[in-house]
PDB file of N, CA and C in Angstrom:
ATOM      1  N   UNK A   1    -125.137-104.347 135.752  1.00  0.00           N
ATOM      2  CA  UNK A   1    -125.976-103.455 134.985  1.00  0.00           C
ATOM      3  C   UNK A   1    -125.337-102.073 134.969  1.00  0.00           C
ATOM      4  N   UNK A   2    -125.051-101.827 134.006  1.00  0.00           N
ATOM      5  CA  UNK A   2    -124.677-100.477 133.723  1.00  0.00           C
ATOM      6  C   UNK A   2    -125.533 -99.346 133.646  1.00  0.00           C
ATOM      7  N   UNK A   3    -125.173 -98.284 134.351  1.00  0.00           N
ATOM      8  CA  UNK A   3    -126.021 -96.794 134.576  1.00  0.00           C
ATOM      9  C   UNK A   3    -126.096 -95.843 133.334  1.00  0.00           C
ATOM     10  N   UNK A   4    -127.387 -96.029 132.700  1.00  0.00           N
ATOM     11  CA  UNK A   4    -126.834 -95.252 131.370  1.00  0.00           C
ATOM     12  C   UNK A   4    -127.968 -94.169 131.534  1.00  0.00           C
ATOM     13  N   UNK A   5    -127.506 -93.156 130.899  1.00  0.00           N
ATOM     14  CA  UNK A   5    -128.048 -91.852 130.931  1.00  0.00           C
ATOM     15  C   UNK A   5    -129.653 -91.444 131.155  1.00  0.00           C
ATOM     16  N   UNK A   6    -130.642 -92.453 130.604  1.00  0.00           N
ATOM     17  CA  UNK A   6    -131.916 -92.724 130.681  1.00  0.00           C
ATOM     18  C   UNK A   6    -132.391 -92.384 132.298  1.00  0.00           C
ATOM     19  N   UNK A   7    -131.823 -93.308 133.094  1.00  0.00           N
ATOM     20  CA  UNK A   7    -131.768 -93.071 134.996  1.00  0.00           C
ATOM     21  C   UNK A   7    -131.654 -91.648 135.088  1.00  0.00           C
ATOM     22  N   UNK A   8    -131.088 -91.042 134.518  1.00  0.00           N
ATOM     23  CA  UNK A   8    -130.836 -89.353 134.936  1.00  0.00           C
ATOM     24  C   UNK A   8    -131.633 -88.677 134.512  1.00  0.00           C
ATOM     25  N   UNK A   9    -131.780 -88.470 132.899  1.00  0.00           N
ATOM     26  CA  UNK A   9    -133.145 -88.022 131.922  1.00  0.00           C
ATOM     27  C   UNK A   9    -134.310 -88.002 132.159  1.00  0.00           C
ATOM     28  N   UNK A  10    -135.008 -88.994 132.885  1.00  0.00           N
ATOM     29  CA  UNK A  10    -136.215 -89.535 133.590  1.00  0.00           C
ATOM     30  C   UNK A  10    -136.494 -88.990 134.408  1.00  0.00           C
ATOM     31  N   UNK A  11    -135.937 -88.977 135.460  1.00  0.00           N
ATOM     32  CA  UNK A  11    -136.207 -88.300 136.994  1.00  0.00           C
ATOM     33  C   UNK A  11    -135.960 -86.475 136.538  1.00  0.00           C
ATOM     34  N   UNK A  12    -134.877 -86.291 136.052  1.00  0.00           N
ATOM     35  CA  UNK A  12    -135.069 -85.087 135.587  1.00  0.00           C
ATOM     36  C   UNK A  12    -136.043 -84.066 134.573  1.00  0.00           C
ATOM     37  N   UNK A  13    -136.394 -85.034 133.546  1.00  0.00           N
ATOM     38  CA  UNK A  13    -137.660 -84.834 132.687  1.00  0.00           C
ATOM     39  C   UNK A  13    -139.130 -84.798 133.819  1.00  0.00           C
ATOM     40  N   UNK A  14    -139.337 -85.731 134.458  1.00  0.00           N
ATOM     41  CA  UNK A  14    -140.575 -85.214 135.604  1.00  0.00           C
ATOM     42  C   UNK A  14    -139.963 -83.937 136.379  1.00  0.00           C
ATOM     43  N   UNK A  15    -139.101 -83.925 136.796  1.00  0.00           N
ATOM     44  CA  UNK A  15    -138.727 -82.741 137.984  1.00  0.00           C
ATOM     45  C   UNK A  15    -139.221 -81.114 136.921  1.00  0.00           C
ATOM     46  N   UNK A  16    -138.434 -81.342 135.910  1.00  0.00           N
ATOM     47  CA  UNK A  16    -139.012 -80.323 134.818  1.00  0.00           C
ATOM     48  C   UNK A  16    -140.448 -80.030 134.299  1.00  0.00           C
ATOM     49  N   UNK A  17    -141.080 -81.129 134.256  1.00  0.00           N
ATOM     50  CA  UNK A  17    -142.501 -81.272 133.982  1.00  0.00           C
ATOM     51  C   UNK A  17    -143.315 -80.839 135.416  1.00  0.00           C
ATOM     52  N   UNK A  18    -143.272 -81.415 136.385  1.00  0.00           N
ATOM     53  CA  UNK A  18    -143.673 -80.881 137.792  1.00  0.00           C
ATOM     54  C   UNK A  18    -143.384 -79.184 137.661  1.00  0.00           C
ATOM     55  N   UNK A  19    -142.225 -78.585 137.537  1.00  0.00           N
ATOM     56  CA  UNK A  19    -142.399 -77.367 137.663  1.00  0.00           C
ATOM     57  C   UNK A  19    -142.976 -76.300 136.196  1.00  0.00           C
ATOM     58  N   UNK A  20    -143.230 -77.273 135.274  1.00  0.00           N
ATOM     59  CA  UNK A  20    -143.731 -76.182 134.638  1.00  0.00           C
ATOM     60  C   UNK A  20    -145.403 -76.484 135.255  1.00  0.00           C
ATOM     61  N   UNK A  21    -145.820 -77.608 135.269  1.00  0.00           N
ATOM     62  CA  UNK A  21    -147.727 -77.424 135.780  1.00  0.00           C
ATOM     63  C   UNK A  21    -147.634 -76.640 136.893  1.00  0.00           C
ATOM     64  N   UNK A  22    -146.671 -76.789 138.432  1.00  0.00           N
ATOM     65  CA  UNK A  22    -147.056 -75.632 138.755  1.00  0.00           C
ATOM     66  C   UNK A  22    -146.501 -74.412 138.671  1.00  0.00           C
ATOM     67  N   UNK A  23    -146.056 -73.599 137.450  1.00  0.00           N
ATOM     68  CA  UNK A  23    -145.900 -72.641 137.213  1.00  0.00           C
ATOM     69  C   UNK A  23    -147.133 -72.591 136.035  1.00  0.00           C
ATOM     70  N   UNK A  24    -147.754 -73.305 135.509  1.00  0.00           N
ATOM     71  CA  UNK A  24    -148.651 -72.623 134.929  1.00  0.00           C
ATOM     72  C   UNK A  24    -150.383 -72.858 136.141  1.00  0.00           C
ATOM     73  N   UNK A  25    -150.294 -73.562 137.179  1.00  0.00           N
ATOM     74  CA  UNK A  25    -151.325 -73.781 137.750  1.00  0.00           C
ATOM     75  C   UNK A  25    -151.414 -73.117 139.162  1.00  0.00           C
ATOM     76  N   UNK A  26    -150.058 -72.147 139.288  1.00  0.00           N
ATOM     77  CA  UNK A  26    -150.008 -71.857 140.893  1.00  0.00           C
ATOM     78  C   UNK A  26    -150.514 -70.238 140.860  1.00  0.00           C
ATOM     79  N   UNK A  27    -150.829 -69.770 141.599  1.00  0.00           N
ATOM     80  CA  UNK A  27    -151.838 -68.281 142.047  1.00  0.00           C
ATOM     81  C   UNK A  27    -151.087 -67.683 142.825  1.00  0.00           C
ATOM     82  N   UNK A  28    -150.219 -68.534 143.611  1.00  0.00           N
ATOM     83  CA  UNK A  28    -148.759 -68.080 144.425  1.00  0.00           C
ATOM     84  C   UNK A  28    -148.006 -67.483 144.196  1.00  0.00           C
ATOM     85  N   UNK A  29    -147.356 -66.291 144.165  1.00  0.00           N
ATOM     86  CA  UNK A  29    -145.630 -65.777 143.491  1.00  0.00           C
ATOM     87  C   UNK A  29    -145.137 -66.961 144.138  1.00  0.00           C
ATOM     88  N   UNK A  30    -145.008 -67.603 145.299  1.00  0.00           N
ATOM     89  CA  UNK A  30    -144.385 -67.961 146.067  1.00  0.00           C
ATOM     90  C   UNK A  30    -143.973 -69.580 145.712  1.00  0.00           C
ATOM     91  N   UNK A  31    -145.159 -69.969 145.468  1.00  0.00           N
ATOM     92  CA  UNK A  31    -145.702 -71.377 145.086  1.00  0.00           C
ATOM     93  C   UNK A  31    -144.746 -71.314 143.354  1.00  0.00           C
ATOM     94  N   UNK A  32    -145.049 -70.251 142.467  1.00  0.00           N
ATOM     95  CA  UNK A  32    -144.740 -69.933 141.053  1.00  0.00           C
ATOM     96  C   UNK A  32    -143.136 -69.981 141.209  1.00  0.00           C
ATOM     97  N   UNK A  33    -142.494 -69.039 142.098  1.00  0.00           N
ATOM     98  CA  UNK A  33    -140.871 -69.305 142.201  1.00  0.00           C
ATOM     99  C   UNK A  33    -140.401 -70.093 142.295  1.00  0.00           C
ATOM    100  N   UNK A  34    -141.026 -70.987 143.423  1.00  0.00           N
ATOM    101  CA  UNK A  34    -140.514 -72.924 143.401  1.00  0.00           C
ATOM    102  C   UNK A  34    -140.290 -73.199 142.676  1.00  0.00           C
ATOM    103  N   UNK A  35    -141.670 -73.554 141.736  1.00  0.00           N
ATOM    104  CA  UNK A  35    -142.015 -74.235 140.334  1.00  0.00           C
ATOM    105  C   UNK A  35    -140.758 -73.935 139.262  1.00  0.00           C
ATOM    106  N   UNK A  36    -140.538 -72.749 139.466  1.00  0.00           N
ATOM    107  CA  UNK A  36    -139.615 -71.593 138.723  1.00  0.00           C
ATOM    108  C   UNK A  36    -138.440 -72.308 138.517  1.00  0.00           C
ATOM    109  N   UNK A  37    -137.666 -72.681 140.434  1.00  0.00           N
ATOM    110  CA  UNK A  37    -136.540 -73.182 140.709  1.00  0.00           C
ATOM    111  C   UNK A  37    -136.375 -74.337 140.376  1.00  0.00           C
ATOM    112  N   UNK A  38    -137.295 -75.396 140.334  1.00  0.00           N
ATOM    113  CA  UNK A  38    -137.431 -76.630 140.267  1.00  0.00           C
ATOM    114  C   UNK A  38    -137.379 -77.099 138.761  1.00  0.00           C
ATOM    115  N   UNK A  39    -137.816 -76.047 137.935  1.00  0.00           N
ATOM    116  CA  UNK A  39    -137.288 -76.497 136.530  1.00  0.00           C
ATOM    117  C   UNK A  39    -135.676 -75.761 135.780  1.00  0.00           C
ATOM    118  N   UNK A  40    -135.172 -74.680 136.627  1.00  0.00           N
ATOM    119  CA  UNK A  40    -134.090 -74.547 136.658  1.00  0.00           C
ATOM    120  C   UNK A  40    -132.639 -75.302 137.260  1.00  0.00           C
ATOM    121  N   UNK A  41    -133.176 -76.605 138.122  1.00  0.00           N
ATOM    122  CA  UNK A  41    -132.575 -77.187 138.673  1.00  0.00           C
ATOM    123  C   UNK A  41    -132.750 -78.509 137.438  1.00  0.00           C
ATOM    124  N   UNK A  42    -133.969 -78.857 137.283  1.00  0.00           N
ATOM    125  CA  UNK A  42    -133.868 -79.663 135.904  1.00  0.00           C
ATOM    126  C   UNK A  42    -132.719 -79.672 134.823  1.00  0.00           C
ATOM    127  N   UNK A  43    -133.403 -78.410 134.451  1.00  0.00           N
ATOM    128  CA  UNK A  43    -132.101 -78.302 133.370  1.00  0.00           C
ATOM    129  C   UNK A  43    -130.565 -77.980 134.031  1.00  0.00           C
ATOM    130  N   UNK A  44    -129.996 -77.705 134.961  1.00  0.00           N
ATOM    131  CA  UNK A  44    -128.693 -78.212 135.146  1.00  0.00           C
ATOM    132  C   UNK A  44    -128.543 -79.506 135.383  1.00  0.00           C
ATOM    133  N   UNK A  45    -129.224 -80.609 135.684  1.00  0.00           N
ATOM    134  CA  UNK A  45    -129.778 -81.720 135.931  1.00  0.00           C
ATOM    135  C   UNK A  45    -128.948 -82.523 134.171  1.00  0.00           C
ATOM    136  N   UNK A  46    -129.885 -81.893 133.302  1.00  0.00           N
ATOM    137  CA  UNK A  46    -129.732 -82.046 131.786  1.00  0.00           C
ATOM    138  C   UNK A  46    -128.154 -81.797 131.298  1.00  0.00           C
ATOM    139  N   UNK A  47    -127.759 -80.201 131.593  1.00  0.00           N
ATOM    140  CA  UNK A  47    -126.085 -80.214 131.667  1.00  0.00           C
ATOM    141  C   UNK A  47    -125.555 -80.874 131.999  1.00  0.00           C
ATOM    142  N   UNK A  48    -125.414 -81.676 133.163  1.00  0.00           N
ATOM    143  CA  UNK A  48    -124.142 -82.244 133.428  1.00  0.00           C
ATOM    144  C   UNK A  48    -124.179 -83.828 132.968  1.00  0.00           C
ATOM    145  N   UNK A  49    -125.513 -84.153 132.842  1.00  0.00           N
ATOM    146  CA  UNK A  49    -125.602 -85.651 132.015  1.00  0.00           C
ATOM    147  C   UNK A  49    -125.151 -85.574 130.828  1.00  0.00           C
ATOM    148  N   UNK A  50    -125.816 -84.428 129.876  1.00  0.00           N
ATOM    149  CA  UNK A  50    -125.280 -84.718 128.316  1.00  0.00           C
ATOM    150  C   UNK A  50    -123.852 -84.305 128.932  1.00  0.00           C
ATOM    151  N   UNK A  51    -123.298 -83.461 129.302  1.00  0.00           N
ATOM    152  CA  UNK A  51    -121.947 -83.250 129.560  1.00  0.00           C
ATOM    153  C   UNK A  51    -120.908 -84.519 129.456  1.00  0.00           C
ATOM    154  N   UNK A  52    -121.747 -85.438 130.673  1.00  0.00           N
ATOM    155  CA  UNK A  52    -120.972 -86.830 131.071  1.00  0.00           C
ATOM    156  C   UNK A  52    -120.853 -87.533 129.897  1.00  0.00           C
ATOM    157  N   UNK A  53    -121.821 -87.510 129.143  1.00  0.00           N
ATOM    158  CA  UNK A  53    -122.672 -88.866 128.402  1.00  0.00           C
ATOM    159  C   UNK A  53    -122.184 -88.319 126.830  1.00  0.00           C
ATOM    160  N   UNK A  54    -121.964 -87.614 126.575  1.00  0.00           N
ATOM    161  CA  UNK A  54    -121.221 -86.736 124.965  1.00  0.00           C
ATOM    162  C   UNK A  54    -120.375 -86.376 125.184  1.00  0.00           C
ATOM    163  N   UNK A  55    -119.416 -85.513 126.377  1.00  0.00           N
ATOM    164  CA  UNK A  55    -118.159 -84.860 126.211  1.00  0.00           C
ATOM    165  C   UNK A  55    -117.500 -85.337 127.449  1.00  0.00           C
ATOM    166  N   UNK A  56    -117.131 -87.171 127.708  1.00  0.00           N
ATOM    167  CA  UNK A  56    -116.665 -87.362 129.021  1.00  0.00           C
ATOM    168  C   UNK A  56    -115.351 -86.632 129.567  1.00  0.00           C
ATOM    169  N   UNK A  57    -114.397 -86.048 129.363  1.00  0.00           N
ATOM    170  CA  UNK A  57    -113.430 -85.574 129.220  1.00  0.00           C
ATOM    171  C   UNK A  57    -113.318 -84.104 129.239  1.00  0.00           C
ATOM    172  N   UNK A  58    -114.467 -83.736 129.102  1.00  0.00           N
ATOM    173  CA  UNK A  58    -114.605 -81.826 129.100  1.00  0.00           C
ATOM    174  C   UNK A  58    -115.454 -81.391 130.434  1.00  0.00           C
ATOM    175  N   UNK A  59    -115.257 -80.407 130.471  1.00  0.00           N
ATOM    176  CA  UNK A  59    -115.950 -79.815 131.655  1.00  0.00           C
ATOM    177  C   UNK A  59    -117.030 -78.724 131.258  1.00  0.00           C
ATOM    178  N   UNK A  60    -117.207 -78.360 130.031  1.00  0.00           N
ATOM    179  CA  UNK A  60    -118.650 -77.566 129.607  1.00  0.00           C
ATOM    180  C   UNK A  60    -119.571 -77.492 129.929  1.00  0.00           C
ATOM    181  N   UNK A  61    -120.371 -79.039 130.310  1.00  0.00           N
ATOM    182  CA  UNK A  61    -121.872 -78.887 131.170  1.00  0.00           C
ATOM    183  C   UNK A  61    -121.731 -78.178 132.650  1.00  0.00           C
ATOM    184  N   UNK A  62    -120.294 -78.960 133.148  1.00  0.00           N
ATOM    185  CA  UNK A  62    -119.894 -78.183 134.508  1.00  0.00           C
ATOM    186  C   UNK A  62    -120.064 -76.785 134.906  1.00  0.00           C
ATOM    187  N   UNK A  63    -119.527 -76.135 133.764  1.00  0.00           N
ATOM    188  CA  UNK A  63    -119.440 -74.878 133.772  1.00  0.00           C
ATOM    189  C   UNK A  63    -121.028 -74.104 133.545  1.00  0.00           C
ATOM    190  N   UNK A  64    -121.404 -74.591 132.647  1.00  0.00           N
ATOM    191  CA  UNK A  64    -122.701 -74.517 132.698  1.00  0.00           C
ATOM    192  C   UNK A  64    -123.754 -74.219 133.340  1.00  0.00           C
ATOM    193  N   UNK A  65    -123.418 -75.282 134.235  1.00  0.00           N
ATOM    194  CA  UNK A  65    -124.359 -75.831 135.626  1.00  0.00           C
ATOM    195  C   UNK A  65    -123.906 -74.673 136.820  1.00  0.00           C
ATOM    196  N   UNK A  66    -122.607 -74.306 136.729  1.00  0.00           N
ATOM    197  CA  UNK A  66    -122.242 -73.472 137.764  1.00  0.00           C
ATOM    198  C   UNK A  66    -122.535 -72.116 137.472  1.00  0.00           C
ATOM    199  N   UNK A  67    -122.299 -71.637 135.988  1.00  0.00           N
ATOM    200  CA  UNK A  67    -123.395 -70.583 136.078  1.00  0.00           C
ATOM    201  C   UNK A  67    -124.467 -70.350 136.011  1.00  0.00           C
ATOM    202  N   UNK A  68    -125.877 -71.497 135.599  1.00  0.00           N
ATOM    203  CA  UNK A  68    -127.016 -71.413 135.775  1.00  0.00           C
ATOM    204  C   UNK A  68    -127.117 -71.162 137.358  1.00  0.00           C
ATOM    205  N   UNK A  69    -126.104 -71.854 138.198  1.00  0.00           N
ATOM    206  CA  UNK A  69    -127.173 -71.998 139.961  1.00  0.00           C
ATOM    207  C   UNK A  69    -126.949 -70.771 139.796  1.00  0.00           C
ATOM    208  N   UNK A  70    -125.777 -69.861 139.450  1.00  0.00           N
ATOM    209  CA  UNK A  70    -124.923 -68.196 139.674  1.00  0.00           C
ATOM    210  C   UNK A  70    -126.644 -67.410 139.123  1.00  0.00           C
ATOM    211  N   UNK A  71    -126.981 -67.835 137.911  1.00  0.00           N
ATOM    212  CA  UNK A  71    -128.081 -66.849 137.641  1.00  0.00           C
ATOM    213  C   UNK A  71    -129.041 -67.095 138.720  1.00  0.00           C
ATOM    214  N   UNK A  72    -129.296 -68.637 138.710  1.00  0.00           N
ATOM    215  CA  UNK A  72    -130.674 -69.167 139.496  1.00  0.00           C
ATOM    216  C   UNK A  72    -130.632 -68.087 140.760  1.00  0.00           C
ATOM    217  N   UNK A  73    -129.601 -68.091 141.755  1.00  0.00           N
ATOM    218  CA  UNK A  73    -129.226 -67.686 143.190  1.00  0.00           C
ATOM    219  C   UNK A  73    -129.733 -65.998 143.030  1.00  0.00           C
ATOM    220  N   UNK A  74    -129.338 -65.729 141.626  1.00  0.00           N
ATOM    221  CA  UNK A  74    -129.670 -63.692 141.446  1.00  0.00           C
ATOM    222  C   UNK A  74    -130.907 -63.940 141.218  1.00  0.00           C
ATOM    223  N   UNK A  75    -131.629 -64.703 140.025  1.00  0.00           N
ATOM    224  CA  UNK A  75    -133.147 -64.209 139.946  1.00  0.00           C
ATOM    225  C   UNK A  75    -133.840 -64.608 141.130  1.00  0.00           C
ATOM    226  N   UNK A  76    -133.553 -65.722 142.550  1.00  0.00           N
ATOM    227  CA  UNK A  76    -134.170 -65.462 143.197  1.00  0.00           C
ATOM    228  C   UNK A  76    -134.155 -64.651 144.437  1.00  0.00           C
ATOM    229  N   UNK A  77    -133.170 -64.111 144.542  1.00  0.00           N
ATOM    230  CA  UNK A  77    -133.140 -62.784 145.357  1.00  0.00           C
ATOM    231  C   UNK A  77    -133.674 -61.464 144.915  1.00  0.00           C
ATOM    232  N   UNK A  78    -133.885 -61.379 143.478  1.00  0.00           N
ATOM    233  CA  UNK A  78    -134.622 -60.427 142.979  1.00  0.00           C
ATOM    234  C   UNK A  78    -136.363 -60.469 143.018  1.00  0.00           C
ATOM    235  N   UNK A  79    -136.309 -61.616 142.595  1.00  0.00           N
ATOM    236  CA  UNK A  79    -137.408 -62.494 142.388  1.00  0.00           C
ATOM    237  C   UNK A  79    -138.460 -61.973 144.026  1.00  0.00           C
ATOM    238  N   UNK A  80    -137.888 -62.809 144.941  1.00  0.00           N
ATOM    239  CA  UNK A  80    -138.120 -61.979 146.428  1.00  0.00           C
ATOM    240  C   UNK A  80    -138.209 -61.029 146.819  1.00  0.00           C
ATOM    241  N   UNK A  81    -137.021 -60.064 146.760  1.00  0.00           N
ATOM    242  CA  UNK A  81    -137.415 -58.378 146.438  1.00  0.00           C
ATOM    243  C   UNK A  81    -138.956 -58.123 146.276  1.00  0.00           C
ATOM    244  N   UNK A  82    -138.743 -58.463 144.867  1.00  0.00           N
ATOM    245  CA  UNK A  82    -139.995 -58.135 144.290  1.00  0.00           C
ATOM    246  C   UNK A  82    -141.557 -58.228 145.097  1.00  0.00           C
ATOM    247  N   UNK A  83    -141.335 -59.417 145.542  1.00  0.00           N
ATOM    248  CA  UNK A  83    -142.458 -60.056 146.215  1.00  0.00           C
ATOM    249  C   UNK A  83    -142.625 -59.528 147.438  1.00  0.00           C
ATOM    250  N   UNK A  84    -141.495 -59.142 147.822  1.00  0.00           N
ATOM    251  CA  UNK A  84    -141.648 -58.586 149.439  1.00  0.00           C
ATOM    252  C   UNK A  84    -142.358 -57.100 149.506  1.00  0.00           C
ATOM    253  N   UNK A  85    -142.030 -56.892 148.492  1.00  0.00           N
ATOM    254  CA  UNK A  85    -142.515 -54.856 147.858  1.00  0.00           C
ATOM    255  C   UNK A  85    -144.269 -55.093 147.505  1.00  0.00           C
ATOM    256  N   UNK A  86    -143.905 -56.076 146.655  1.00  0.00           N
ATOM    257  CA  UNK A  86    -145.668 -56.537 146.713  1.00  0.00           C
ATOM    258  C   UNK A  86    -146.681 -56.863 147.396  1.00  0.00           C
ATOM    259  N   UNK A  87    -146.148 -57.564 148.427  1.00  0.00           N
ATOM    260  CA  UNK A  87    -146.659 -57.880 149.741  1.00  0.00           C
ATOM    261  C   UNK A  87    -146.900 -56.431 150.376  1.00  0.00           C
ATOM    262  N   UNK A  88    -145.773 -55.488 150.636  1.00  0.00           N
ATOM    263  CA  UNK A  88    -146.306 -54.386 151.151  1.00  0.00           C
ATOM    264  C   UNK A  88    -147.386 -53.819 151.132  1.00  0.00           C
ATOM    265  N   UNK A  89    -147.374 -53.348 149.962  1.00  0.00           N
ATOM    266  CA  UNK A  89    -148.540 -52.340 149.055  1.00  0.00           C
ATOM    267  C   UNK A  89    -149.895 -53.056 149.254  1.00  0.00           C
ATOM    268  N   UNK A  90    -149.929 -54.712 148.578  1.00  0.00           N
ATOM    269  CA  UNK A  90    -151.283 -55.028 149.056  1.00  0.00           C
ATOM    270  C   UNK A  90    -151.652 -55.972 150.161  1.00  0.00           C
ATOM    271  N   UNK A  91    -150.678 -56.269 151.136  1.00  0.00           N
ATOM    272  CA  UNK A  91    -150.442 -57.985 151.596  1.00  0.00           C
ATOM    273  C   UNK A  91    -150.872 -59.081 151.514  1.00  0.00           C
ATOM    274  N   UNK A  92    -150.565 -59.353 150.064  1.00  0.00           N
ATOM    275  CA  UNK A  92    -151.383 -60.422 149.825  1.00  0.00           C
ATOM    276  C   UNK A  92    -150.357 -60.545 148.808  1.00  0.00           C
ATOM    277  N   UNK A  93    -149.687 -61.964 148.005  1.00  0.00           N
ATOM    278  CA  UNK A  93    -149.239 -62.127 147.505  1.00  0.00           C
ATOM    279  C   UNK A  93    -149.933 -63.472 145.945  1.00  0.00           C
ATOM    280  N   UNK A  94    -150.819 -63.372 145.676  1.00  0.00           N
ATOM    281  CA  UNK A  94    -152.095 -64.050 145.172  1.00  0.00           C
ATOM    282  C   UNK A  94    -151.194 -62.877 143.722  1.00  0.00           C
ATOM    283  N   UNK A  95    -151.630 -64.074 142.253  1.00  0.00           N
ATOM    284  CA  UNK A  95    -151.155 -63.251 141.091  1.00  0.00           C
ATOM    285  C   UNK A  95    -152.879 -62.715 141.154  1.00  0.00           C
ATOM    286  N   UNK A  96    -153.747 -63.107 141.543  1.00  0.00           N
ATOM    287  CA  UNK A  96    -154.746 -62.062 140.860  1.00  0.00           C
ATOM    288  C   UNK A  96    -154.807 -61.272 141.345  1.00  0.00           C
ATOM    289  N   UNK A  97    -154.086 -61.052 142.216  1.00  0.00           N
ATOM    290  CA  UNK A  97    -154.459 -59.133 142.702  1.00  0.00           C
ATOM    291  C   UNK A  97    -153.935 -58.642 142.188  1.00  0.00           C
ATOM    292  N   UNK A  98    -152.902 -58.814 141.390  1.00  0.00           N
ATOM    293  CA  UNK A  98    -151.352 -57.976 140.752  1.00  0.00           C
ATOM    294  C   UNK A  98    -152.286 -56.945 139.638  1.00  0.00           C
ATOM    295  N   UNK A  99    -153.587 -57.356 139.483  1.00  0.00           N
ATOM    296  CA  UNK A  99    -153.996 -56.454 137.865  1.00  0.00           C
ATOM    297  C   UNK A  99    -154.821 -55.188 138.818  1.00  0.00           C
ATOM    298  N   UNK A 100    -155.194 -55.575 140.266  1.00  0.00           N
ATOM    299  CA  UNK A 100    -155.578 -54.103 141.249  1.00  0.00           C
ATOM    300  C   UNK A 100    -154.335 -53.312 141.010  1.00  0.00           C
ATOM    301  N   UNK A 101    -153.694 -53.347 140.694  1.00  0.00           N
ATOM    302  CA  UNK A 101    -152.170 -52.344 141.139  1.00  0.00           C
ATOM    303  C   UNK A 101    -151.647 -51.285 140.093  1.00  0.00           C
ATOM    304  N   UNK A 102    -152.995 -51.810 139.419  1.00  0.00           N
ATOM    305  CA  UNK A 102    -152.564 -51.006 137.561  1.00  0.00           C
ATOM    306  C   UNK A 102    -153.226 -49.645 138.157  1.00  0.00           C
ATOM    307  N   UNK A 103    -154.230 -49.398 138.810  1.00  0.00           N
ATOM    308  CA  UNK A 103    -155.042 -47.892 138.648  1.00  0.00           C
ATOM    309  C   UNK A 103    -154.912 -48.251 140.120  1.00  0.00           C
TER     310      UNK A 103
END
């Protein structure tokens, strides 16, 4: 039986779907960044299959994939920053407090 692209698409299409419900269902920054990471890991997931599976011979999705983790790795050190500054001010890291912070 041959491994055809479907096996990869699948598991990666849920991993993507999992992180967008909880990025639209989490109250967490914390819980929300996961979600965040977990569909950014999807889609390099997606790169390097169509990569394999349309351009066997090129390295484009590769490259791809190596600069998405390059962004992934910055937005979440920023991402944290952020959260850690937030935590200060109110300690609590919950998105509904974020609209106390306006006044």
């Amino acid at each position: 039986m041959e491994i055809t692209a479907i096996f990869y698409l699948l598991p990666a299409l849920l991993m993507f779907c999992a992180g967008v419900y909880g990025f639209i269902t989490r109250k967490n920054m914390i819980a929300i960044l996961i979600s965040l990471e977990l569909m950014l890991n999807a889609v390099d997931v997606f790169f390097v299959v169509f990569n394999r599976y349309l351009h066997p011979g090129q390295l484009e999705g590769m490259f791809f994939t190596l600069f998405a983790i390059a962004i992934a790795a910055a937005e979440t050190a920023l991402a944290i920053a952020i959260i850690i500054n937030i935590f200060r001010a109110t300690k609590n890291v919950d998105v509904r407090g974020l609209n106390e912070m306006k006044f």
